[in-house]
PDB file of N, CA and C in Angstrom:
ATOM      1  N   UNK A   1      -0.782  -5.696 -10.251  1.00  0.00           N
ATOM      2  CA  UNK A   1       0.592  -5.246 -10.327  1.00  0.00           C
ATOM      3  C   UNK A   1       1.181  -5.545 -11.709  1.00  0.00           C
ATOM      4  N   UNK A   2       0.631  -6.910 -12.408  1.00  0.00           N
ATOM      5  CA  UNK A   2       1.276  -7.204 -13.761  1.00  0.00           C
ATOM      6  C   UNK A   2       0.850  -6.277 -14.901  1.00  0.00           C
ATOM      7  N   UNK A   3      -0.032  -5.924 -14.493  1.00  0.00           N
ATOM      8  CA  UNK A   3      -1.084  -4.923 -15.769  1.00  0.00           C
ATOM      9  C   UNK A   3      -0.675  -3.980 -15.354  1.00  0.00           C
ATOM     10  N   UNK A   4      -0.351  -3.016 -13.939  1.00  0.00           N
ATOM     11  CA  UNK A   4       0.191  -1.756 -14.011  1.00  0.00           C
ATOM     12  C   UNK A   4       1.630  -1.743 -14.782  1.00  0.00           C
ATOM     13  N   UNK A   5       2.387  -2.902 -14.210  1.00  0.00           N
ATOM     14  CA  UNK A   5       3.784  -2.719 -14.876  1.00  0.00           C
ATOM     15  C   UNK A   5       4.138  -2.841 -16.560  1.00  0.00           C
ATOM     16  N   UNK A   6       2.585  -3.739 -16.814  1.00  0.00           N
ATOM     17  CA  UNK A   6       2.954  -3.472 -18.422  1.00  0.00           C
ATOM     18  C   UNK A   6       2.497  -2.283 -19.124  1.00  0.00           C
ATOM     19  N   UNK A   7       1.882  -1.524 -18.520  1.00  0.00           N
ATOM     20  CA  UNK A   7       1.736  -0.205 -18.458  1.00  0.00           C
ATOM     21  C   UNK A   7       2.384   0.501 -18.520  1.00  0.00           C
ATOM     22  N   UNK A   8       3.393   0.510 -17.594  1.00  0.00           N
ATOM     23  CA  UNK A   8       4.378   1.867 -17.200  1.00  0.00           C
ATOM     24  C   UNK A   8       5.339   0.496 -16.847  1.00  0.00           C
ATOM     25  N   UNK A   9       6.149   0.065 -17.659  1.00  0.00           N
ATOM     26  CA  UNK A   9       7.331  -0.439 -17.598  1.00  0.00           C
ATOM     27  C   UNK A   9       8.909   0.003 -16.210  1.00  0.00           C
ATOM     28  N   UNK A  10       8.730   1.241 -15.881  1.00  0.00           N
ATOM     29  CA  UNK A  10       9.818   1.830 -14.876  1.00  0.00           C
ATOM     30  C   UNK A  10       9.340   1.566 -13.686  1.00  0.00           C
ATOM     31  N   UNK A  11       7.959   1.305 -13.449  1.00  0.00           N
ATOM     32  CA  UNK A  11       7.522   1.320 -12.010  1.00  0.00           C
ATOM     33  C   UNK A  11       7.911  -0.056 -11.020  1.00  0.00           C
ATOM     34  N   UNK A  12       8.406  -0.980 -11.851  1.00  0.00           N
ATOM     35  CA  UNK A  12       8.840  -2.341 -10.992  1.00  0.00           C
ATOM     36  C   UNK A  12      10.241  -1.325 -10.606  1.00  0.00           C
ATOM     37  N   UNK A  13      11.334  -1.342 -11.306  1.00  0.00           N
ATOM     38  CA  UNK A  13      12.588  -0.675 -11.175  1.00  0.00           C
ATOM     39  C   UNK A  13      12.202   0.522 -10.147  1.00  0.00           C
ATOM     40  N   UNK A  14      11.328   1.535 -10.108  1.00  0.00           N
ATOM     41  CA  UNK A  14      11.135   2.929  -9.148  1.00  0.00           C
ATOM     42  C   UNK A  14      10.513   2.099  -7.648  1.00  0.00           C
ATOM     43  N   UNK A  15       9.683   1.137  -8.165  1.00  0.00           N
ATOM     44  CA  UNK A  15       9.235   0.716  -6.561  1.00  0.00           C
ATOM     45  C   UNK A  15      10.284  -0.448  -6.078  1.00  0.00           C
ATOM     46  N   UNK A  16      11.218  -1.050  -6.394  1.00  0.00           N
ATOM     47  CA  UNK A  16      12.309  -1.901  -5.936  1.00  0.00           C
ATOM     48  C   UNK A  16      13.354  -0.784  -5.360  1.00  0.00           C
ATOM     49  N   UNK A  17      13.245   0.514  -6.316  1.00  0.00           N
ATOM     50  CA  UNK A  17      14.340   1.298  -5.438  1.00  0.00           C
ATOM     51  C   UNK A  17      13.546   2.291  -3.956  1.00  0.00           C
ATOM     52  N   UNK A  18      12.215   2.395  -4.232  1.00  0.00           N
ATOM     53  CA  UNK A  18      11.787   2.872  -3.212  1.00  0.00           C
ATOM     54  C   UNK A  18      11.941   1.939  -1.550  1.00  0.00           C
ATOM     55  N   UNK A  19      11.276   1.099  -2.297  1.00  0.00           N
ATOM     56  CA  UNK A  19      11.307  -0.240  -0.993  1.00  0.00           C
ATOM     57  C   UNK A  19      12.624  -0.501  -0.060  1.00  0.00           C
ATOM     58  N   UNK A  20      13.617  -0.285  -0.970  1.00  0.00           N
ATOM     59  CA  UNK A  20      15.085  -0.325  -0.460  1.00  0.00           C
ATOM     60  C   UNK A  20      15.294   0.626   0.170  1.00  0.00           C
ATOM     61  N   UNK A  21      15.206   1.739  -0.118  1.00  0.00           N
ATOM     62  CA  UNK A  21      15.610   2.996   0.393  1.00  0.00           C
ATOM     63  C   UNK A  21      14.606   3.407   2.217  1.00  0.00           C
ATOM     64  N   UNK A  22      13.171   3.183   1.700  1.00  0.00           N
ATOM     65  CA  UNK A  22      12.373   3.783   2.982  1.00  0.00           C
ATOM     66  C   UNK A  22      11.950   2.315   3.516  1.00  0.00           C
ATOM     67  N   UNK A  23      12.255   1.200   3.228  1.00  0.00           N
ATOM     68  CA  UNK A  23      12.022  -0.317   4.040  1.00  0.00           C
ATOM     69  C   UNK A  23      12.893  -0.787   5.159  1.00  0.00           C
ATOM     70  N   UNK A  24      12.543  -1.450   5.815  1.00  0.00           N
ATOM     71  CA  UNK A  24      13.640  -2.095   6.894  1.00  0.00           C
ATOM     72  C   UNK A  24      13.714  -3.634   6.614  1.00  0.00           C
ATOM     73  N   UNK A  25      15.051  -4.297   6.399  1.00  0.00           N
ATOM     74  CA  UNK A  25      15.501  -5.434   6.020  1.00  0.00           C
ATOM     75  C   UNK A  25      15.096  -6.852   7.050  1.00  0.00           C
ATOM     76  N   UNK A  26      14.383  -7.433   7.002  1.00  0.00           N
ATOM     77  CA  UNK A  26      14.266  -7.944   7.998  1.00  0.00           C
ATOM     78  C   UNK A  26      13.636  -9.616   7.621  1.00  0.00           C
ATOM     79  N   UNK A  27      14.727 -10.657   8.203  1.00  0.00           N
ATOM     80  CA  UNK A  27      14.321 -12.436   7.659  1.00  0.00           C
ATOM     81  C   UNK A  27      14.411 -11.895   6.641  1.00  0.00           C
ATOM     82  N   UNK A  28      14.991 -11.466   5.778  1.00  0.00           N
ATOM     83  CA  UNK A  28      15.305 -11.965   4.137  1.00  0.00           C
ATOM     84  C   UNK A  28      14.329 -11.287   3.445  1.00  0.00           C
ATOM     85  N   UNK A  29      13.880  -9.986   4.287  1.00  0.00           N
ATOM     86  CA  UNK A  29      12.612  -9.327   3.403  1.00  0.00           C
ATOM     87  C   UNK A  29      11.945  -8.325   3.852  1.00  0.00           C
ATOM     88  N   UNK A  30      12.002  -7.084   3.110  1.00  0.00           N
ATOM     89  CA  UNK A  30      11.908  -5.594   3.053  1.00  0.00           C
ATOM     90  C   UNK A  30      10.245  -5.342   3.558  1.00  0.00           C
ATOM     91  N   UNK A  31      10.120  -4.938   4.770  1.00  0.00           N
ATOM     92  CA  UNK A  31       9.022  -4.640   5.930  1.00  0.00           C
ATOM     93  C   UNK A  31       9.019  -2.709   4.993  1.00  0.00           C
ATOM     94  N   UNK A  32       8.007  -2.449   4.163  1.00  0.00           N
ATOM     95  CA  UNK A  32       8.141  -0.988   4.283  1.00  0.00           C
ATOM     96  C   UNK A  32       6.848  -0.232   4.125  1.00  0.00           C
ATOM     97  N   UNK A  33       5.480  -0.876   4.204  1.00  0.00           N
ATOM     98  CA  UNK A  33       3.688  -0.639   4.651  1.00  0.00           C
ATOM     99  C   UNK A  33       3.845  -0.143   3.106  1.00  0.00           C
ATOM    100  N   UNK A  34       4.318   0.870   2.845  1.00  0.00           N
ATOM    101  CA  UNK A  34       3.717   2.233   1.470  1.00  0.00           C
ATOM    102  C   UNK A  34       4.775   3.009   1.338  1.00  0.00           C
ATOM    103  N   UNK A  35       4.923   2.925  -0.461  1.00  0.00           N
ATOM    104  CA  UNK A  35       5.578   3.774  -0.904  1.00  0.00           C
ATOM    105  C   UNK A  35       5.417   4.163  -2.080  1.00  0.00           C
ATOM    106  N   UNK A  36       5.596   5.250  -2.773  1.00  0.00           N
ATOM    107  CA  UNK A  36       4.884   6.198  -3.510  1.00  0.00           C
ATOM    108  C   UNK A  36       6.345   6.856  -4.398  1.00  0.00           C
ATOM    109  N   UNK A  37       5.487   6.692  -5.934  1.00  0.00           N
ATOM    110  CA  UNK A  37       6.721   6.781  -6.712  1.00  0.00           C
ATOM    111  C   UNK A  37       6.482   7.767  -7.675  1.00  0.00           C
ATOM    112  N   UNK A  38       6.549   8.600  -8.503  1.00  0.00           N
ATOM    113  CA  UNK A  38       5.809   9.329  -9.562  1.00  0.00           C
ATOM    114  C   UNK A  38       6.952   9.113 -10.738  1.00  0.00           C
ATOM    115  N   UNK A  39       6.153   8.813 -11.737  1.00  0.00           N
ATOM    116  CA  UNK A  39       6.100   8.876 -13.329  1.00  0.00           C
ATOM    117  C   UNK A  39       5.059   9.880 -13.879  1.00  0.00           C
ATOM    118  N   UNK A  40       5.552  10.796 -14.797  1.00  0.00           N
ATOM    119  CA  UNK A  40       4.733  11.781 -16.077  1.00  0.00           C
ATOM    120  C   UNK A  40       3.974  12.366 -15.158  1.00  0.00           C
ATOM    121  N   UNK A  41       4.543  12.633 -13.673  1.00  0.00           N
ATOM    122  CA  UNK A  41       3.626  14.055 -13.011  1.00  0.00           C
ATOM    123  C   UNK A  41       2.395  13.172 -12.415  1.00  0.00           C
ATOM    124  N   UNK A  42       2.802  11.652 -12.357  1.00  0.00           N
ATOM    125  CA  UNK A  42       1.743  10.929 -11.561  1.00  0.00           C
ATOM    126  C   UNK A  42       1.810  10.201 -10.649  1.00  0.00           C
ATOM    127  N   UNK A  43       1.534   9.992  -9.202  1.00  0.00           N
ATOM    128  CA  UNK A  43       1.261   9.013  -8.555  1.00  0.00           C
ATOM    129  C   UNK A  43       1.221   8.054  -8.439  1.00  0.00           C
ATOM    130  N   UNK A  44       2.032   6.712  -7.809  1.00  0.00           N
ATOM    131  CA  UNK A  44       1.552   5.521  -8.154  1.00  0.00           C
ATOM    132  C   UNK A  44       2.211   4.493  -6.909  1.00  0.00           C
ATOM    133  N   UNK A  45       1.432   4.273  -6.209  1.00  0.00           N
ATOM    134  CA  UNK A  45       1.606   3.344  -4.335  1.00  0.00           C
ATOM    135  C   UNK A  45       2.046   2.237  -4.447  1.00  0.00           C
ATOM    136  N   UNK A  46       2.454   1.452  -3.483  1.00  0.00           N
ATOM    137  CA  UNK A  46       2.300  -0.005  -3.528  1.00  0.00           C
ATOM    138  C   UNK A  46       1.922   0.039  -1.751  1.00  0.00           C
ATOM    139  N   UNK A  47       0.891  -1.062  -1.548  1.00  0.00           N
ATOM    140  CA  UNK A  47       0.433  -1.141  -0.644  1.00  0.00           C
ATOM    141  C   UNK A  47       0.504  -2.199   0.091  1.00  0.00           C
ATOM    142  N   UNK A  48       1.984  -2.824   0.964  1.00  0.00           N
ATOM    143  CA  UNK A  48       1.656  -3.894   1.623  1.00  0.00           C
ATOM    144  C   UNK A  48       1.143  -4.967   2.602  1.00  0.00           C
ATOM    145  N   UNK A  49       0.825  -5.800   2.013  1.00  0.00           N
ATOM    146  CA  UNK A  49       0.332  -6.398   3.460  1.00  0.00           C
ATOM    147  C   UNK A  49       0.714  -7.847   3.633  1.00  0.00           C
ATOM    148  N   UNK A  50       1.626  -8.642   3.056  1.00  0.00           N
ATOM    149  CA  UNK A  50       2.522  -9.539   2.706  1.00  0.00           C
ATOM    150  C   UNK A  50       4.197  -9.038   3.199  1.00  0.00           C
ATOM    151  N   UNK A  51       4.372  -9.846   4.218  1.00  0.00           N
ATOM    152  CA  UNK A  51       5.941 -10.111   4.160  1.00  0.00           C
ATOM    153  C   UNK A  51       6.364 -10.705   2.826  1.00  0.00           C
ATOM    154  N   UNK A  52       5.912 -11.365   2.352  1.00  0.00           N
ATOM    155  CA  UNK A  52       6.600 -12.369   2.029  1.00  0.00           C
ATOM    156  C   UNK A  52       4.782 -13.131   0.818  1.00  0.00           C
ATOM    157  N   UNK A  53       5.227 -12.995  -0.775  1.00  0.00           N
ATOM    158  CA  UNK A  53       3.925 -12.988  -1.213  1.00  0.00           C
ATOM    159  C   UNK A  53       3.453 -14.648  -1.296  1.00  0.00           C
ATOM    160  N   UNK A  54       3.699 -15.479  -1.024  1.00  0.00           N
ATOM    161  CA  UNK A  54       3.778 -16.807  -0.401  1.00  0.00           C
ATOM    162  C   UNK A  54       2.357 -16.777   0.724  1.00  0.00           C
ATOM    163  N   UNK A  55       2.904 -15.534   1.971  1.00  0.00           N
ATOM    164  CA  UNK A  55       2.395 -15.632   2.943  1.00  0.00           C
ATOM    165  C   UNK A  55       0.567 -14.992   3.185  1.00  0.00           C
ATOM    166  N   UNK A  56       0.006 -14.989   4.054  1.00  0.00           N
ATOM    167  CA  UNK A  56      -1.109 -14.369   4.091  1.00  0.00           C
ATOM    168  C   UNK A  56      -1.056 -13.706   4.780  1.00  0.00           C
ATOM    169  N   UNK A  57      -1.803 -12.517   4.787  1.00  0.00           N
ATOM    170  CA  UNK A  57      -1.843 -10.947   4.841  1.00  0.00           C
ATOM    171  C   UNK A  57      -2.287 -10.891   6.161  1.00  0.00           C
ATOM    172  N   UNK A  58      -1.301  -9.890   6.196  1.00  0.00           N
ATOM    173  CA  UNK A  58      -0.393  -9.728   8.345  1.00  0.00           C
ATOM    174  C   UNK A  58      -1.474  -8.259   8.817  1.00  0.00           C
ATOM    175  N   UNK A  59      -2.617  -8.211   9.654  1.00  0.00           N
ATOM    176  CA  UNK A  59      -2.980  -6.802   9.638  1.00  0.00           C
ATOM    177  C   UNK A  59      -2.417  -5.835  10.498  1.00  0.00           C
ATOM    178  N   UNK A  60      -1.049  -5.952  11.313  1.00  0.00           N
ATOM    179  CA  UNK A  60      -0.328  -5.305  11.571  1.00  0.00           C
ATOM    180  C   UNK A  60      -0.052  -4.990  10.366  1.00  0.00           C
ATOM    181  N   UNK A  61       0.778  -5.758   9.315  1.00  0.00           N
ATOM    182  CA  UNK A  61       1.498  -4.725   8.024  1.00  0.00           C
ATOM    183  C   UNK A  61       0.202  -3.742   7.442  1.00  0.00           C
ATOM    184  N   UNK A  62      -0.919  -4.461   7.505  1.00  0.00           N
ATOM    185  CA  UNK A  62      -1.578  -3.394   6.573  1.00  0.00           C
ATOM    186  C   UNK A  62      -2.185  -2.066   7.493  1.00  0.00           C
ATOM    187  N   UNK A  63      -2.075  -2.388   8.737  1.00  0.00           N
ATOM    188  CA  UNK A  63      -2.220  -0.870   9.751  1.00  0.00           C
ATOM    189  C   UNK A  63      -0.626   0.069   9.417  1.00  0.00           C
ATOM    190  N   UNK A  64       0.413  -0.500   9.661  1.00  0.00           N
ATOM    191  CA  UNK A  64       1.262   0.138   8.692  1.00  0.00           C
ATOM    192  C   UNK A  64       1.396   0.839   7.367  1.00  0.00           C
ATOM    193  N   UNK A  65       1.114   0.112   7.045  1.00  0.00           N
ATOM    194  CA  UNK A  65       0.798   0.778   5.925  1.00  0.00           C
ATOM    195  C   UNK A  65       0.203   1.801   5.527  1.00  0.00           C
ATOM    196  N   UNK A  66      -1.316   1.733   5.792  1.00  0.00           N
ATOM    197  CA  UNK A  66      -2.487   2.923   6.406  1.00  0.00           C
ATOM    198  C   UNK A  66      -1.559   4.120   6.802  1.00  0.00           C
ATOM    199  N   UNK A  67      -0.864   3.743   8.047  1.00  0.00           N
ATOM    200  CA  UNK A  67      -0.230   4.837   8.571  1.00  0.00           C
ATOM    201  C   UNK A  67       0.671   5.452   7.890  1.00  0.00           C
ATOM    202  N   UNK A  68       1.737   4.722   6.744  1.00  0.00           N
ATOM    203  CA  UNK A  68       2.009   5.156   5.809  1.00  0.00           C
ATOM    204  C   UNK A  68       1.629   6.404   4.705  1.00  0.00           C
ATOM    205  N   UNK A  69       0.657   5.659   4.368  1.00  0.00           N
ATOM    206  CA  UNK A  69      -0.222   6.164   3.272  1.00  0.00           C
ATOM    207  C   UNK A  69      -1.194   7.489   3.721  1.00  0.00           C
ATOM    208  N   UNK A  70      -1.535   7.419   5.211  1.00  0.00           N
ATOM    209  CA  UNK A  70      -1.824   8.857   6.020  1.00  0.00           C
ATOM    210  C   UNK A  70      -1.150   9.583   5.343  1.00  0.00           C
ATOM    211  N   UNK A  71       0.106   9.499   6.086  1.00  0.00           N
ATOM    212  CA  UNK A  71       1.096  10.468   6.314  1.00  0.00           C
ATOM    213  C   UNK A  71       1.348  11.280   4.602  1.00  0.00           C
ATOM    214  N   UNK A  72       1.261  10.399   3.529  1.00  0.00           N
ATOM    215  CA  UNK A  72       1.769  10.628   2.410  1.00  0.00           C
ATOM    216  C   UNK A  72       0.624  11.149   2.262  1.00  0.00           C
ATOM    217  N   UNK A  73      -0.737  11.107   2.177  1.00  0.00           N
ATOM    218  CA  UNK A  73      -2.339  12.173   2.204  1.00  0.00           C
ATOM    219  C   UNK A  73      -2.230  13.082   2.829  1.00  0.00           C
ATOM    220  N   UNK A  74      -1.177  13.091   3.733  1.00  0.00           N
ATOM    221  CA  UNK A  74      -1.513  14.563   4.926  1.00  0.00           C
ATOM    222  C   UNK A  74      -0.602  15.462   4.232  1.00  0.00           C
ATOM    223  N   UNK A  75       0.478  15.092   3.406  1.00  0.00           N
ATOM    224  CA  UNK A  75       1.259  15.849   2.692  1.00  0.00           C
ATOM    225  C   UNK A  75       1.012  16.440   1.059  1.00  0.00           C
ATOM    226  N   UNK A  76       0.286  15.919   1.049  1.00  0.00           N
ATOM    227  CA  UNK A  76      -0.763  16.041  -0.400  1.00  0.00           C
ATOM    228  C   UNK A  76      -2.371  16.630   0.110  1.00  0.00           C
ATOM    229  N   UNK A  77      -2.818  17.638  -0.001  1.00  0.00           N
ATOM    230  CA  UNK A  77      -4.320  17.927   0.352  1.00  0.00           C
ATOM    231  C   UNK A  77      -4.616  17.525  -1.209  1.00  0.00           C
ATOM    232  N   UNK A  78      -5.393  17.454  -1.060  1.00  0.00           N
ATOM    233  CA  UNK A  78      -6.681  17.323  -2.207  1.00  0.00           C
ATOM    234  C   UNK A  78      -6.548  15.829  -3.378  1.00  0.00           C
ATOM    235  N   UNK A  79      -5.165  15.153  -3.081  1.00  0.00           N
ATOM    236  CA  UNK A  79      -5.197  13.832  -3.863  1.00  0.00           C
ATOM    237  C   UNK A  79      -6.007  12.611  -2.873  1.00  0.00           C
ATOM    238  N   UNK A  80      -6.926  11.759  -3.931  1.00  0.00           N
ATOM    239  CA  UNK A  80      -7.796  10.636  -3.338  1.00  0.00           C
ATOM    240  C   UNK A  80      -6.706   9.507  -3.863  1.00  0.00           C
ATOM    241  N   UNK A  81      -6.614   8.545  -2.950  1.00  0.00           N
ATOM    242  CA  UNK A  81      -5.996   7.404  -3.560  1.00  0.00           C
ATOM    243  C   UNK A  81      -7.298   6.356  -3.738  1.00  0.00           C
ATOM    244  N   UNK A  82      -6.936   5.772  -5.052  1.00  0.00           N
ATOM    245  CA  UNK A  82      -8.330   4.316  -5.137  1.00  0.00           C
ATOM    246  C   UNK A  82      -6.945   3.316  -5.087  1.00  0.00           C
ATOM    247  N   UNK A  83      -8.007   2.427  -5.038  1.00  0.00           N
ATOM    248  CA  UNK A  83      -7.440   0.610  -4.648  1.00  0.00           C
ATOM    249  C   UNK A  83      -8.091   0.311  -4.145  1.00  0.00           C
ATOM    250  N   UNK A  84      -7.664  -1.545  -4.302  1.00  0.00           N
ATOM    251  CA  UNK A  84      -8.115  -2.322  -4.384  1.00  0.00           C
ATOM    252  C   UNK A  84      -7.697  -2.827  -2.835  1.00  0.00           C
ATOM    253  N   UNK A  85      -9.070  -3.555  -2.168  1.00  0.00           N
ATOM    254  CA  UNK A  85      -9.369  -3.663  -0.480  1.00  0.00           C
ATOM    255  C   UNK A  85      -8.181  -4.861  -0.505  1.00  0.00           C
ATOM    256  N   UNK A  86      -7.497  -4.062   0.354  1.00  0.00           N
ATOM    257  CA  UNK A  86      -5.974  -4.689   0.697  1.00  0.00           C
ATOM    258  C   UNK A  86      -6.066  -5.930   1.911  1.00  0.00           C
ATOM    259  N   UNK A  87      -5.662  -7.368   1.326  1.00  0.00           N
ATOM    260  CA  UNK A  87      -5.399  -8.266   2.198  1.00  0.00           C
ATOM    261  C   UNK A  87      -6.920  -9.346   2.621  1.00  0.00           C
ATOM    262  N   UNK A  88      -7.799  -8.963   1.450  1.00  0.00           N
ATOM    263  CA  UNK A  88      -8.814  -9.720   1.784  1.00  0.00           C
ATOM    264  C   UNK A  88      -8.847 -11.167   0.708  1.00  0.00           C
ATOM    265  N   UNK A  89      -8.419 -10.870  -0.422  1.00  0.00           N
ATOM    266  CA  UNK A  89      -8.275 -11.752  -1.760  1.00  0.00           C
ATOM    267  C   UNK A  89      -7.736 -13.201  -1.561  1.00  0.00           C
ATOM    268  N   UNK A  90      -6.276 -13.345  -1.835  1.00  0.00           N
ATOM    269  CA  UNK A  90      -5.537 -14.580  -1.361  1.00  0.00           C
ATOM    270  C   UNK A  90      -4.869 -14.225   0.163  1.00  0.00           C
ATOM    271  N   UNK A  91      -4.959 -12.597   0.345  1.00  0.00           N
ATOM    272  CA  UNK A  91      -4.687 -12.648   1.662  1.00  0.00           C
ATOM    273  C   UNK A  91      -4.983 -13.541   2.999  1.00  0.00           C
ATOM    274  N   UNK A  92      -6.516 -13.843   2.534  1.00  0.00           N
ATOM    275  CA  UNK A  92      -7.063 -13.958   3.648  1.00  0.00           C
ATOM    276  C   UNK A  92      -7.637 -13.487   4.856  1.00  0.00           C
ATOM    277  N   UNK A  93      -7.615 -11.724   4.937  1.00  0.00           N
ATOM    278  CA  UNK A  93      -8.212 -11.429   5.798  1.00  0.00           C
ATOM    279  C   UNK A  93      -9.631 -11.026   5.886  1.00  0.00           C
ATOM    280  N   UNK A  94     -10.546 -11.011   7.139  1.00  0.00           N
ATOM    281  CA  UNK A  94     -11.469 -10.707   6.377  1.00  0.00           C
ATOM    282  C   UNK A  94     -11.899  -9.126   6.420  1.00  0.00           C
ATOM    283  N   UNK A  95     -12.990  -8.965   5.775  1.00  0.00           N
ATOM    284  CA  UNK A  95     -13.214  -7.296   4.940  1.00  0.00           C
ATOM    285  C   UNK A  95     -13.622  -6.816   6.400  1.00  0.00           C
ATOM    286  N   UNK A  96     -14.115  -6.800   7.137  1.00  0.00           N
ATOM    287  CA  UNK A  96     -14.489  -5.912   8.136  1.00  0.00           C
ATOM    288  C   UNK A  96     -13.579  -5.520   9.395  1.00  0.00           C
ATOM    289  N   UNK A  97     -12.163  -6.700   9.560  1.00  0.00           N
ATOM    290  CA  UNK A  97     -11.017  -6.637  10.632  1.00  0.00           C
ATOM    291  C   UNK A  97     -10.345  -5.662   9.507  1.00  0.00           C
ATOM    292  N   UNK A  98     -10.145  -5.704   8.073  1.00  0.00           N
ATOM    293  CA  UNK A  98      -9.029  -4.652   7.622  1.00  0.00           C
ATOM    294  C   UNK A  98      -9.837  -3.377   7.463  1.00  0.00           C
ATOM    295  N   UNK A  99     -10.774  -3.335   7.158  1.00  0.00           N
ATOM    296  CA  UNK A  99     -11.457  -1.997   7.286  1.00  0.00           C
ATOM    297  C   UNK A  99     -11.515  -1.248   8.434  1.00  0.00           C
ATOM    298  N   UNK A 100     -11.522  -1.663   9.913  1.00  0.00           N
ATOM    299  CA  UNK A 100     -11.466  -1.275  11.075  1.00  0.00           C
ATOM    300  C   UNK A 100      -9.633  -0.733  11.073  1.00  0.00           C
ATOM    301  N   UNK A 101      -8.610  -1.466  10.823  1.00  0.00           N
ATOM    302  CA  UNK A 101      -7.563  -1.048  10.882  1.00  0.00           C
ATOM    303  C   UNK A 101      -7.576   0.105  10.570  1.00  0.00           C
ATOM    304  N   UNK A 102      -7.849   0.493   8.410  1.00  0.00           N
ATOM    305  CA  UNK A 102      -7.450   0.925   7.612  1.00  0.00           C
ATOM    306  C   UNK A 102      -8.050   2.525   8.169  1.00  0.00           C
ATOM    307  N   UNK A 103      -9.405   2.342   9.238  1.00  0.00           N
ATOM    308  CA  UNK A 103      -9.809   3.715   9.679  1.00  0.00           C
ATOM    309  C   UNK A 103      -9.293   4.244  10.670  1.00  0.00           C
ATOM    310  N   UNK A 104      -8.970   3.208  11.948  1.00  0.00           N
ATOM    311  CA  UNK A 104      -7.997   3.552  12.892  1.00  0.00           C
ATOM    312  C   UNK A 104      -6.496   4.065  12.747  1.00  0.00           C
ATOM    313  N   UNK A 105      -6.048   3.922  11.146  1.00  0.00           N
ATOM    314  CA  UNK A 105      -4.588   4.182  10.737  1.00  0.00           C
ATOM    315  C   UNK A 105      -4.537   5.263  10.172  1.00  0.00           C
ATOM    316  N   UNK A 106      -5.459   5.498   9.472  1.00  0.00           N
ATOM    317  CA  UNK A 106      -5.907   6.527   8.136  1.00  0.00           C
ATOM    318  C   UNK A 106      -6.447   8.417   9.018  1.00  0.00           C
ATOM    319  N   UNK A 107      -7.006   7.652   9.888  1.00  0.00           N
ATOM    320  CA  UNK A 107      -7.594   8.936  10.629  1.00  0.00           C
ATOM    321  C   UNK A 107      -8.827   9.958  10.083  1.00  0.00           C
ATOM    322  N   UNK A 108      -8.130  11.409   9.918  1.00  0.00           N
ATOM    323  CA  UNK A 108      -9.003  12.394   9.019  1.00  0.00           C
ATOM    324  C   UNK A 108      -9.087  12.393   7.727  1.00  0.00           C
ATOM    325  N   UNK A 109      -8.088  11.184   7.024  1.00  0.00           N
ATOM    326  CA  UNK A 109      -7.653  10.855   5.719  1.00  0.00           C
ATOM    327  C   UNK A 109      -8.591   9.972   5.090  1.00  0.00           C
ATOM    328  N   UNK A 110      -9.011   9.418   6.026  1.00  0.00           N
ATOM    329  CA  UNK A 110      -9.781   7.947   5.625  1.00  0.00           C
ATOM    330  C   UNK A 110     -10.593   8.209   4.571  1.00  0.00           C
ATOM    331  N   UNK A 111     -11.368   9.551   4.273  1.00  0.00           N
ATOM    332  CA  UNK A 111     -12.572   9.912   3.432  1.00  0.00           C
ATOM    333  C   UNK A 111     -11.731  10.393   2.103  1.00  0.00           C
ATOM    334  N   UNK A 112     -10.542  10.335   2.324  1.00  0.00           N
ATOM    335  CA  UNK A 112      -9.816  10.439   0.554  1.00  0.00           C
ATOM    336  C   UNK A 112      -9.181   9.002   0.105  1.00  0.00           C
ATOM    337  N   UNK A 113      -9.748   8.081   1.084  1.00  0.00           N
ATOM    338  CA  UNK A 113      -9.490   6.937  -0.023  1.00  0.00           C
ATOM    339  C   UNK A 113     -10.187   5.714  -0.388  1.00  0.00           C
ATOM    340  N   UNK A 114     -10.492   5.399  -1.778  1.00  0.00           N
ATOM    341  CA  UNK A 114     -11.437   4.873  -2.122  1.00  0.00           C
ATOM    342  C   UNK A 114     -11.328   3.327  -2.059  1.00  0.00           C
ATOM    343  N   UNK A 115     -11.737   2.507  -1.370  1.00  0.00           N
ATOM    344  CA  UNK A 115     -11.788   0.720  -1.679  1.00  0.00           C
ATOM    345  C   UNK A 115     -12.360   0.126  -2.451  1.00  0.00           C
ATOM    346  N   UNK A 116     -11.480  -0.597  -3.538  1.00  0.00           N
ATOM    347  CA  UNK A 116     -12.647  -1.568  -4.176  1.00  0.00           C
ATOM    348  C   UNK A 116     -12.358  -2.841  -3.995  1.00  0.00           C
ATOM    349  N   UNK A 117     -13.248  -3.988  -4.368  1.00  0.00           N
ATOM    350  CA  UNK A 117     -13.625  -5.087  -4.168  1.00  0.00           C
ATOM    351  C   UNK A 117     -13.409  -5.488  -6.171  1.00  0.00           C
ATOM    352  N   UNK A 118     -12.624  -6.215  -6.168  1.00  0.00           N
ATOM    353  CA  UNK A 118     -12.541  -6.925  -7.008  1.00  0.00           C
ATOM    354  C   UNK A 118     -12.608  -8.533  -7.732  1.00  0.00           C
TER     355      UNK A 118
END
């Protein structure tokens, strides 16, 4: 997230206003799975799976999310999203319970998006 934003400087500011807008407020902190912002005619997600970045990674939020991020693939044909395997790192979860979510959420979508392991 620090290397995208020093990248593209607007995307902290576009994804703080996204989060607000399509999130629900809840204990002191914006519940909103995926949201999707474009700069220069491009794409660019945030994918949660943290209430709260303190905490370790909830796989309800990240089936949310999934379902999210469906929905935003089902409205886009032909864009692949890549990233990085959500909620396994400091999350804590492990790779084969979020991968089972991410296919049960994702559906016919699942094959346009790419996981990596970092």
């Amino acid at each position: 997230a620090k290397a995208l934003a020093e990248a593209e400087p607007r995307l902290p500011r576009l994804f703080a206003e996204a989060v607000r807008r399509e999130g629900a407020y809840q204990g002191g902190v914006y519940l909103y799975g995926f949201v999707a912002v474009e700069v220069g005619g491009r794409p660019y997600g945030a994918f949660q799976t943290k209430a709260h970045f303190r905490d370790r990674a909830d796989l309800r939020l990240v089936h949310l999310a999934a379902s999210r991020l469906r929905r935003f693939l089902e409205e886009r044909p032909g864009l692949e999203v890549h990233m990085a395997f959500p909620g396994i790192g400091l999350g804590g979860l492990k790779p084969g319970e979020v991968l089972e979510a991410m296919e049960e959420a994702l559906g016919e979508v699942g094959n346009r998006v790419v996981l990596y392991r970092l």
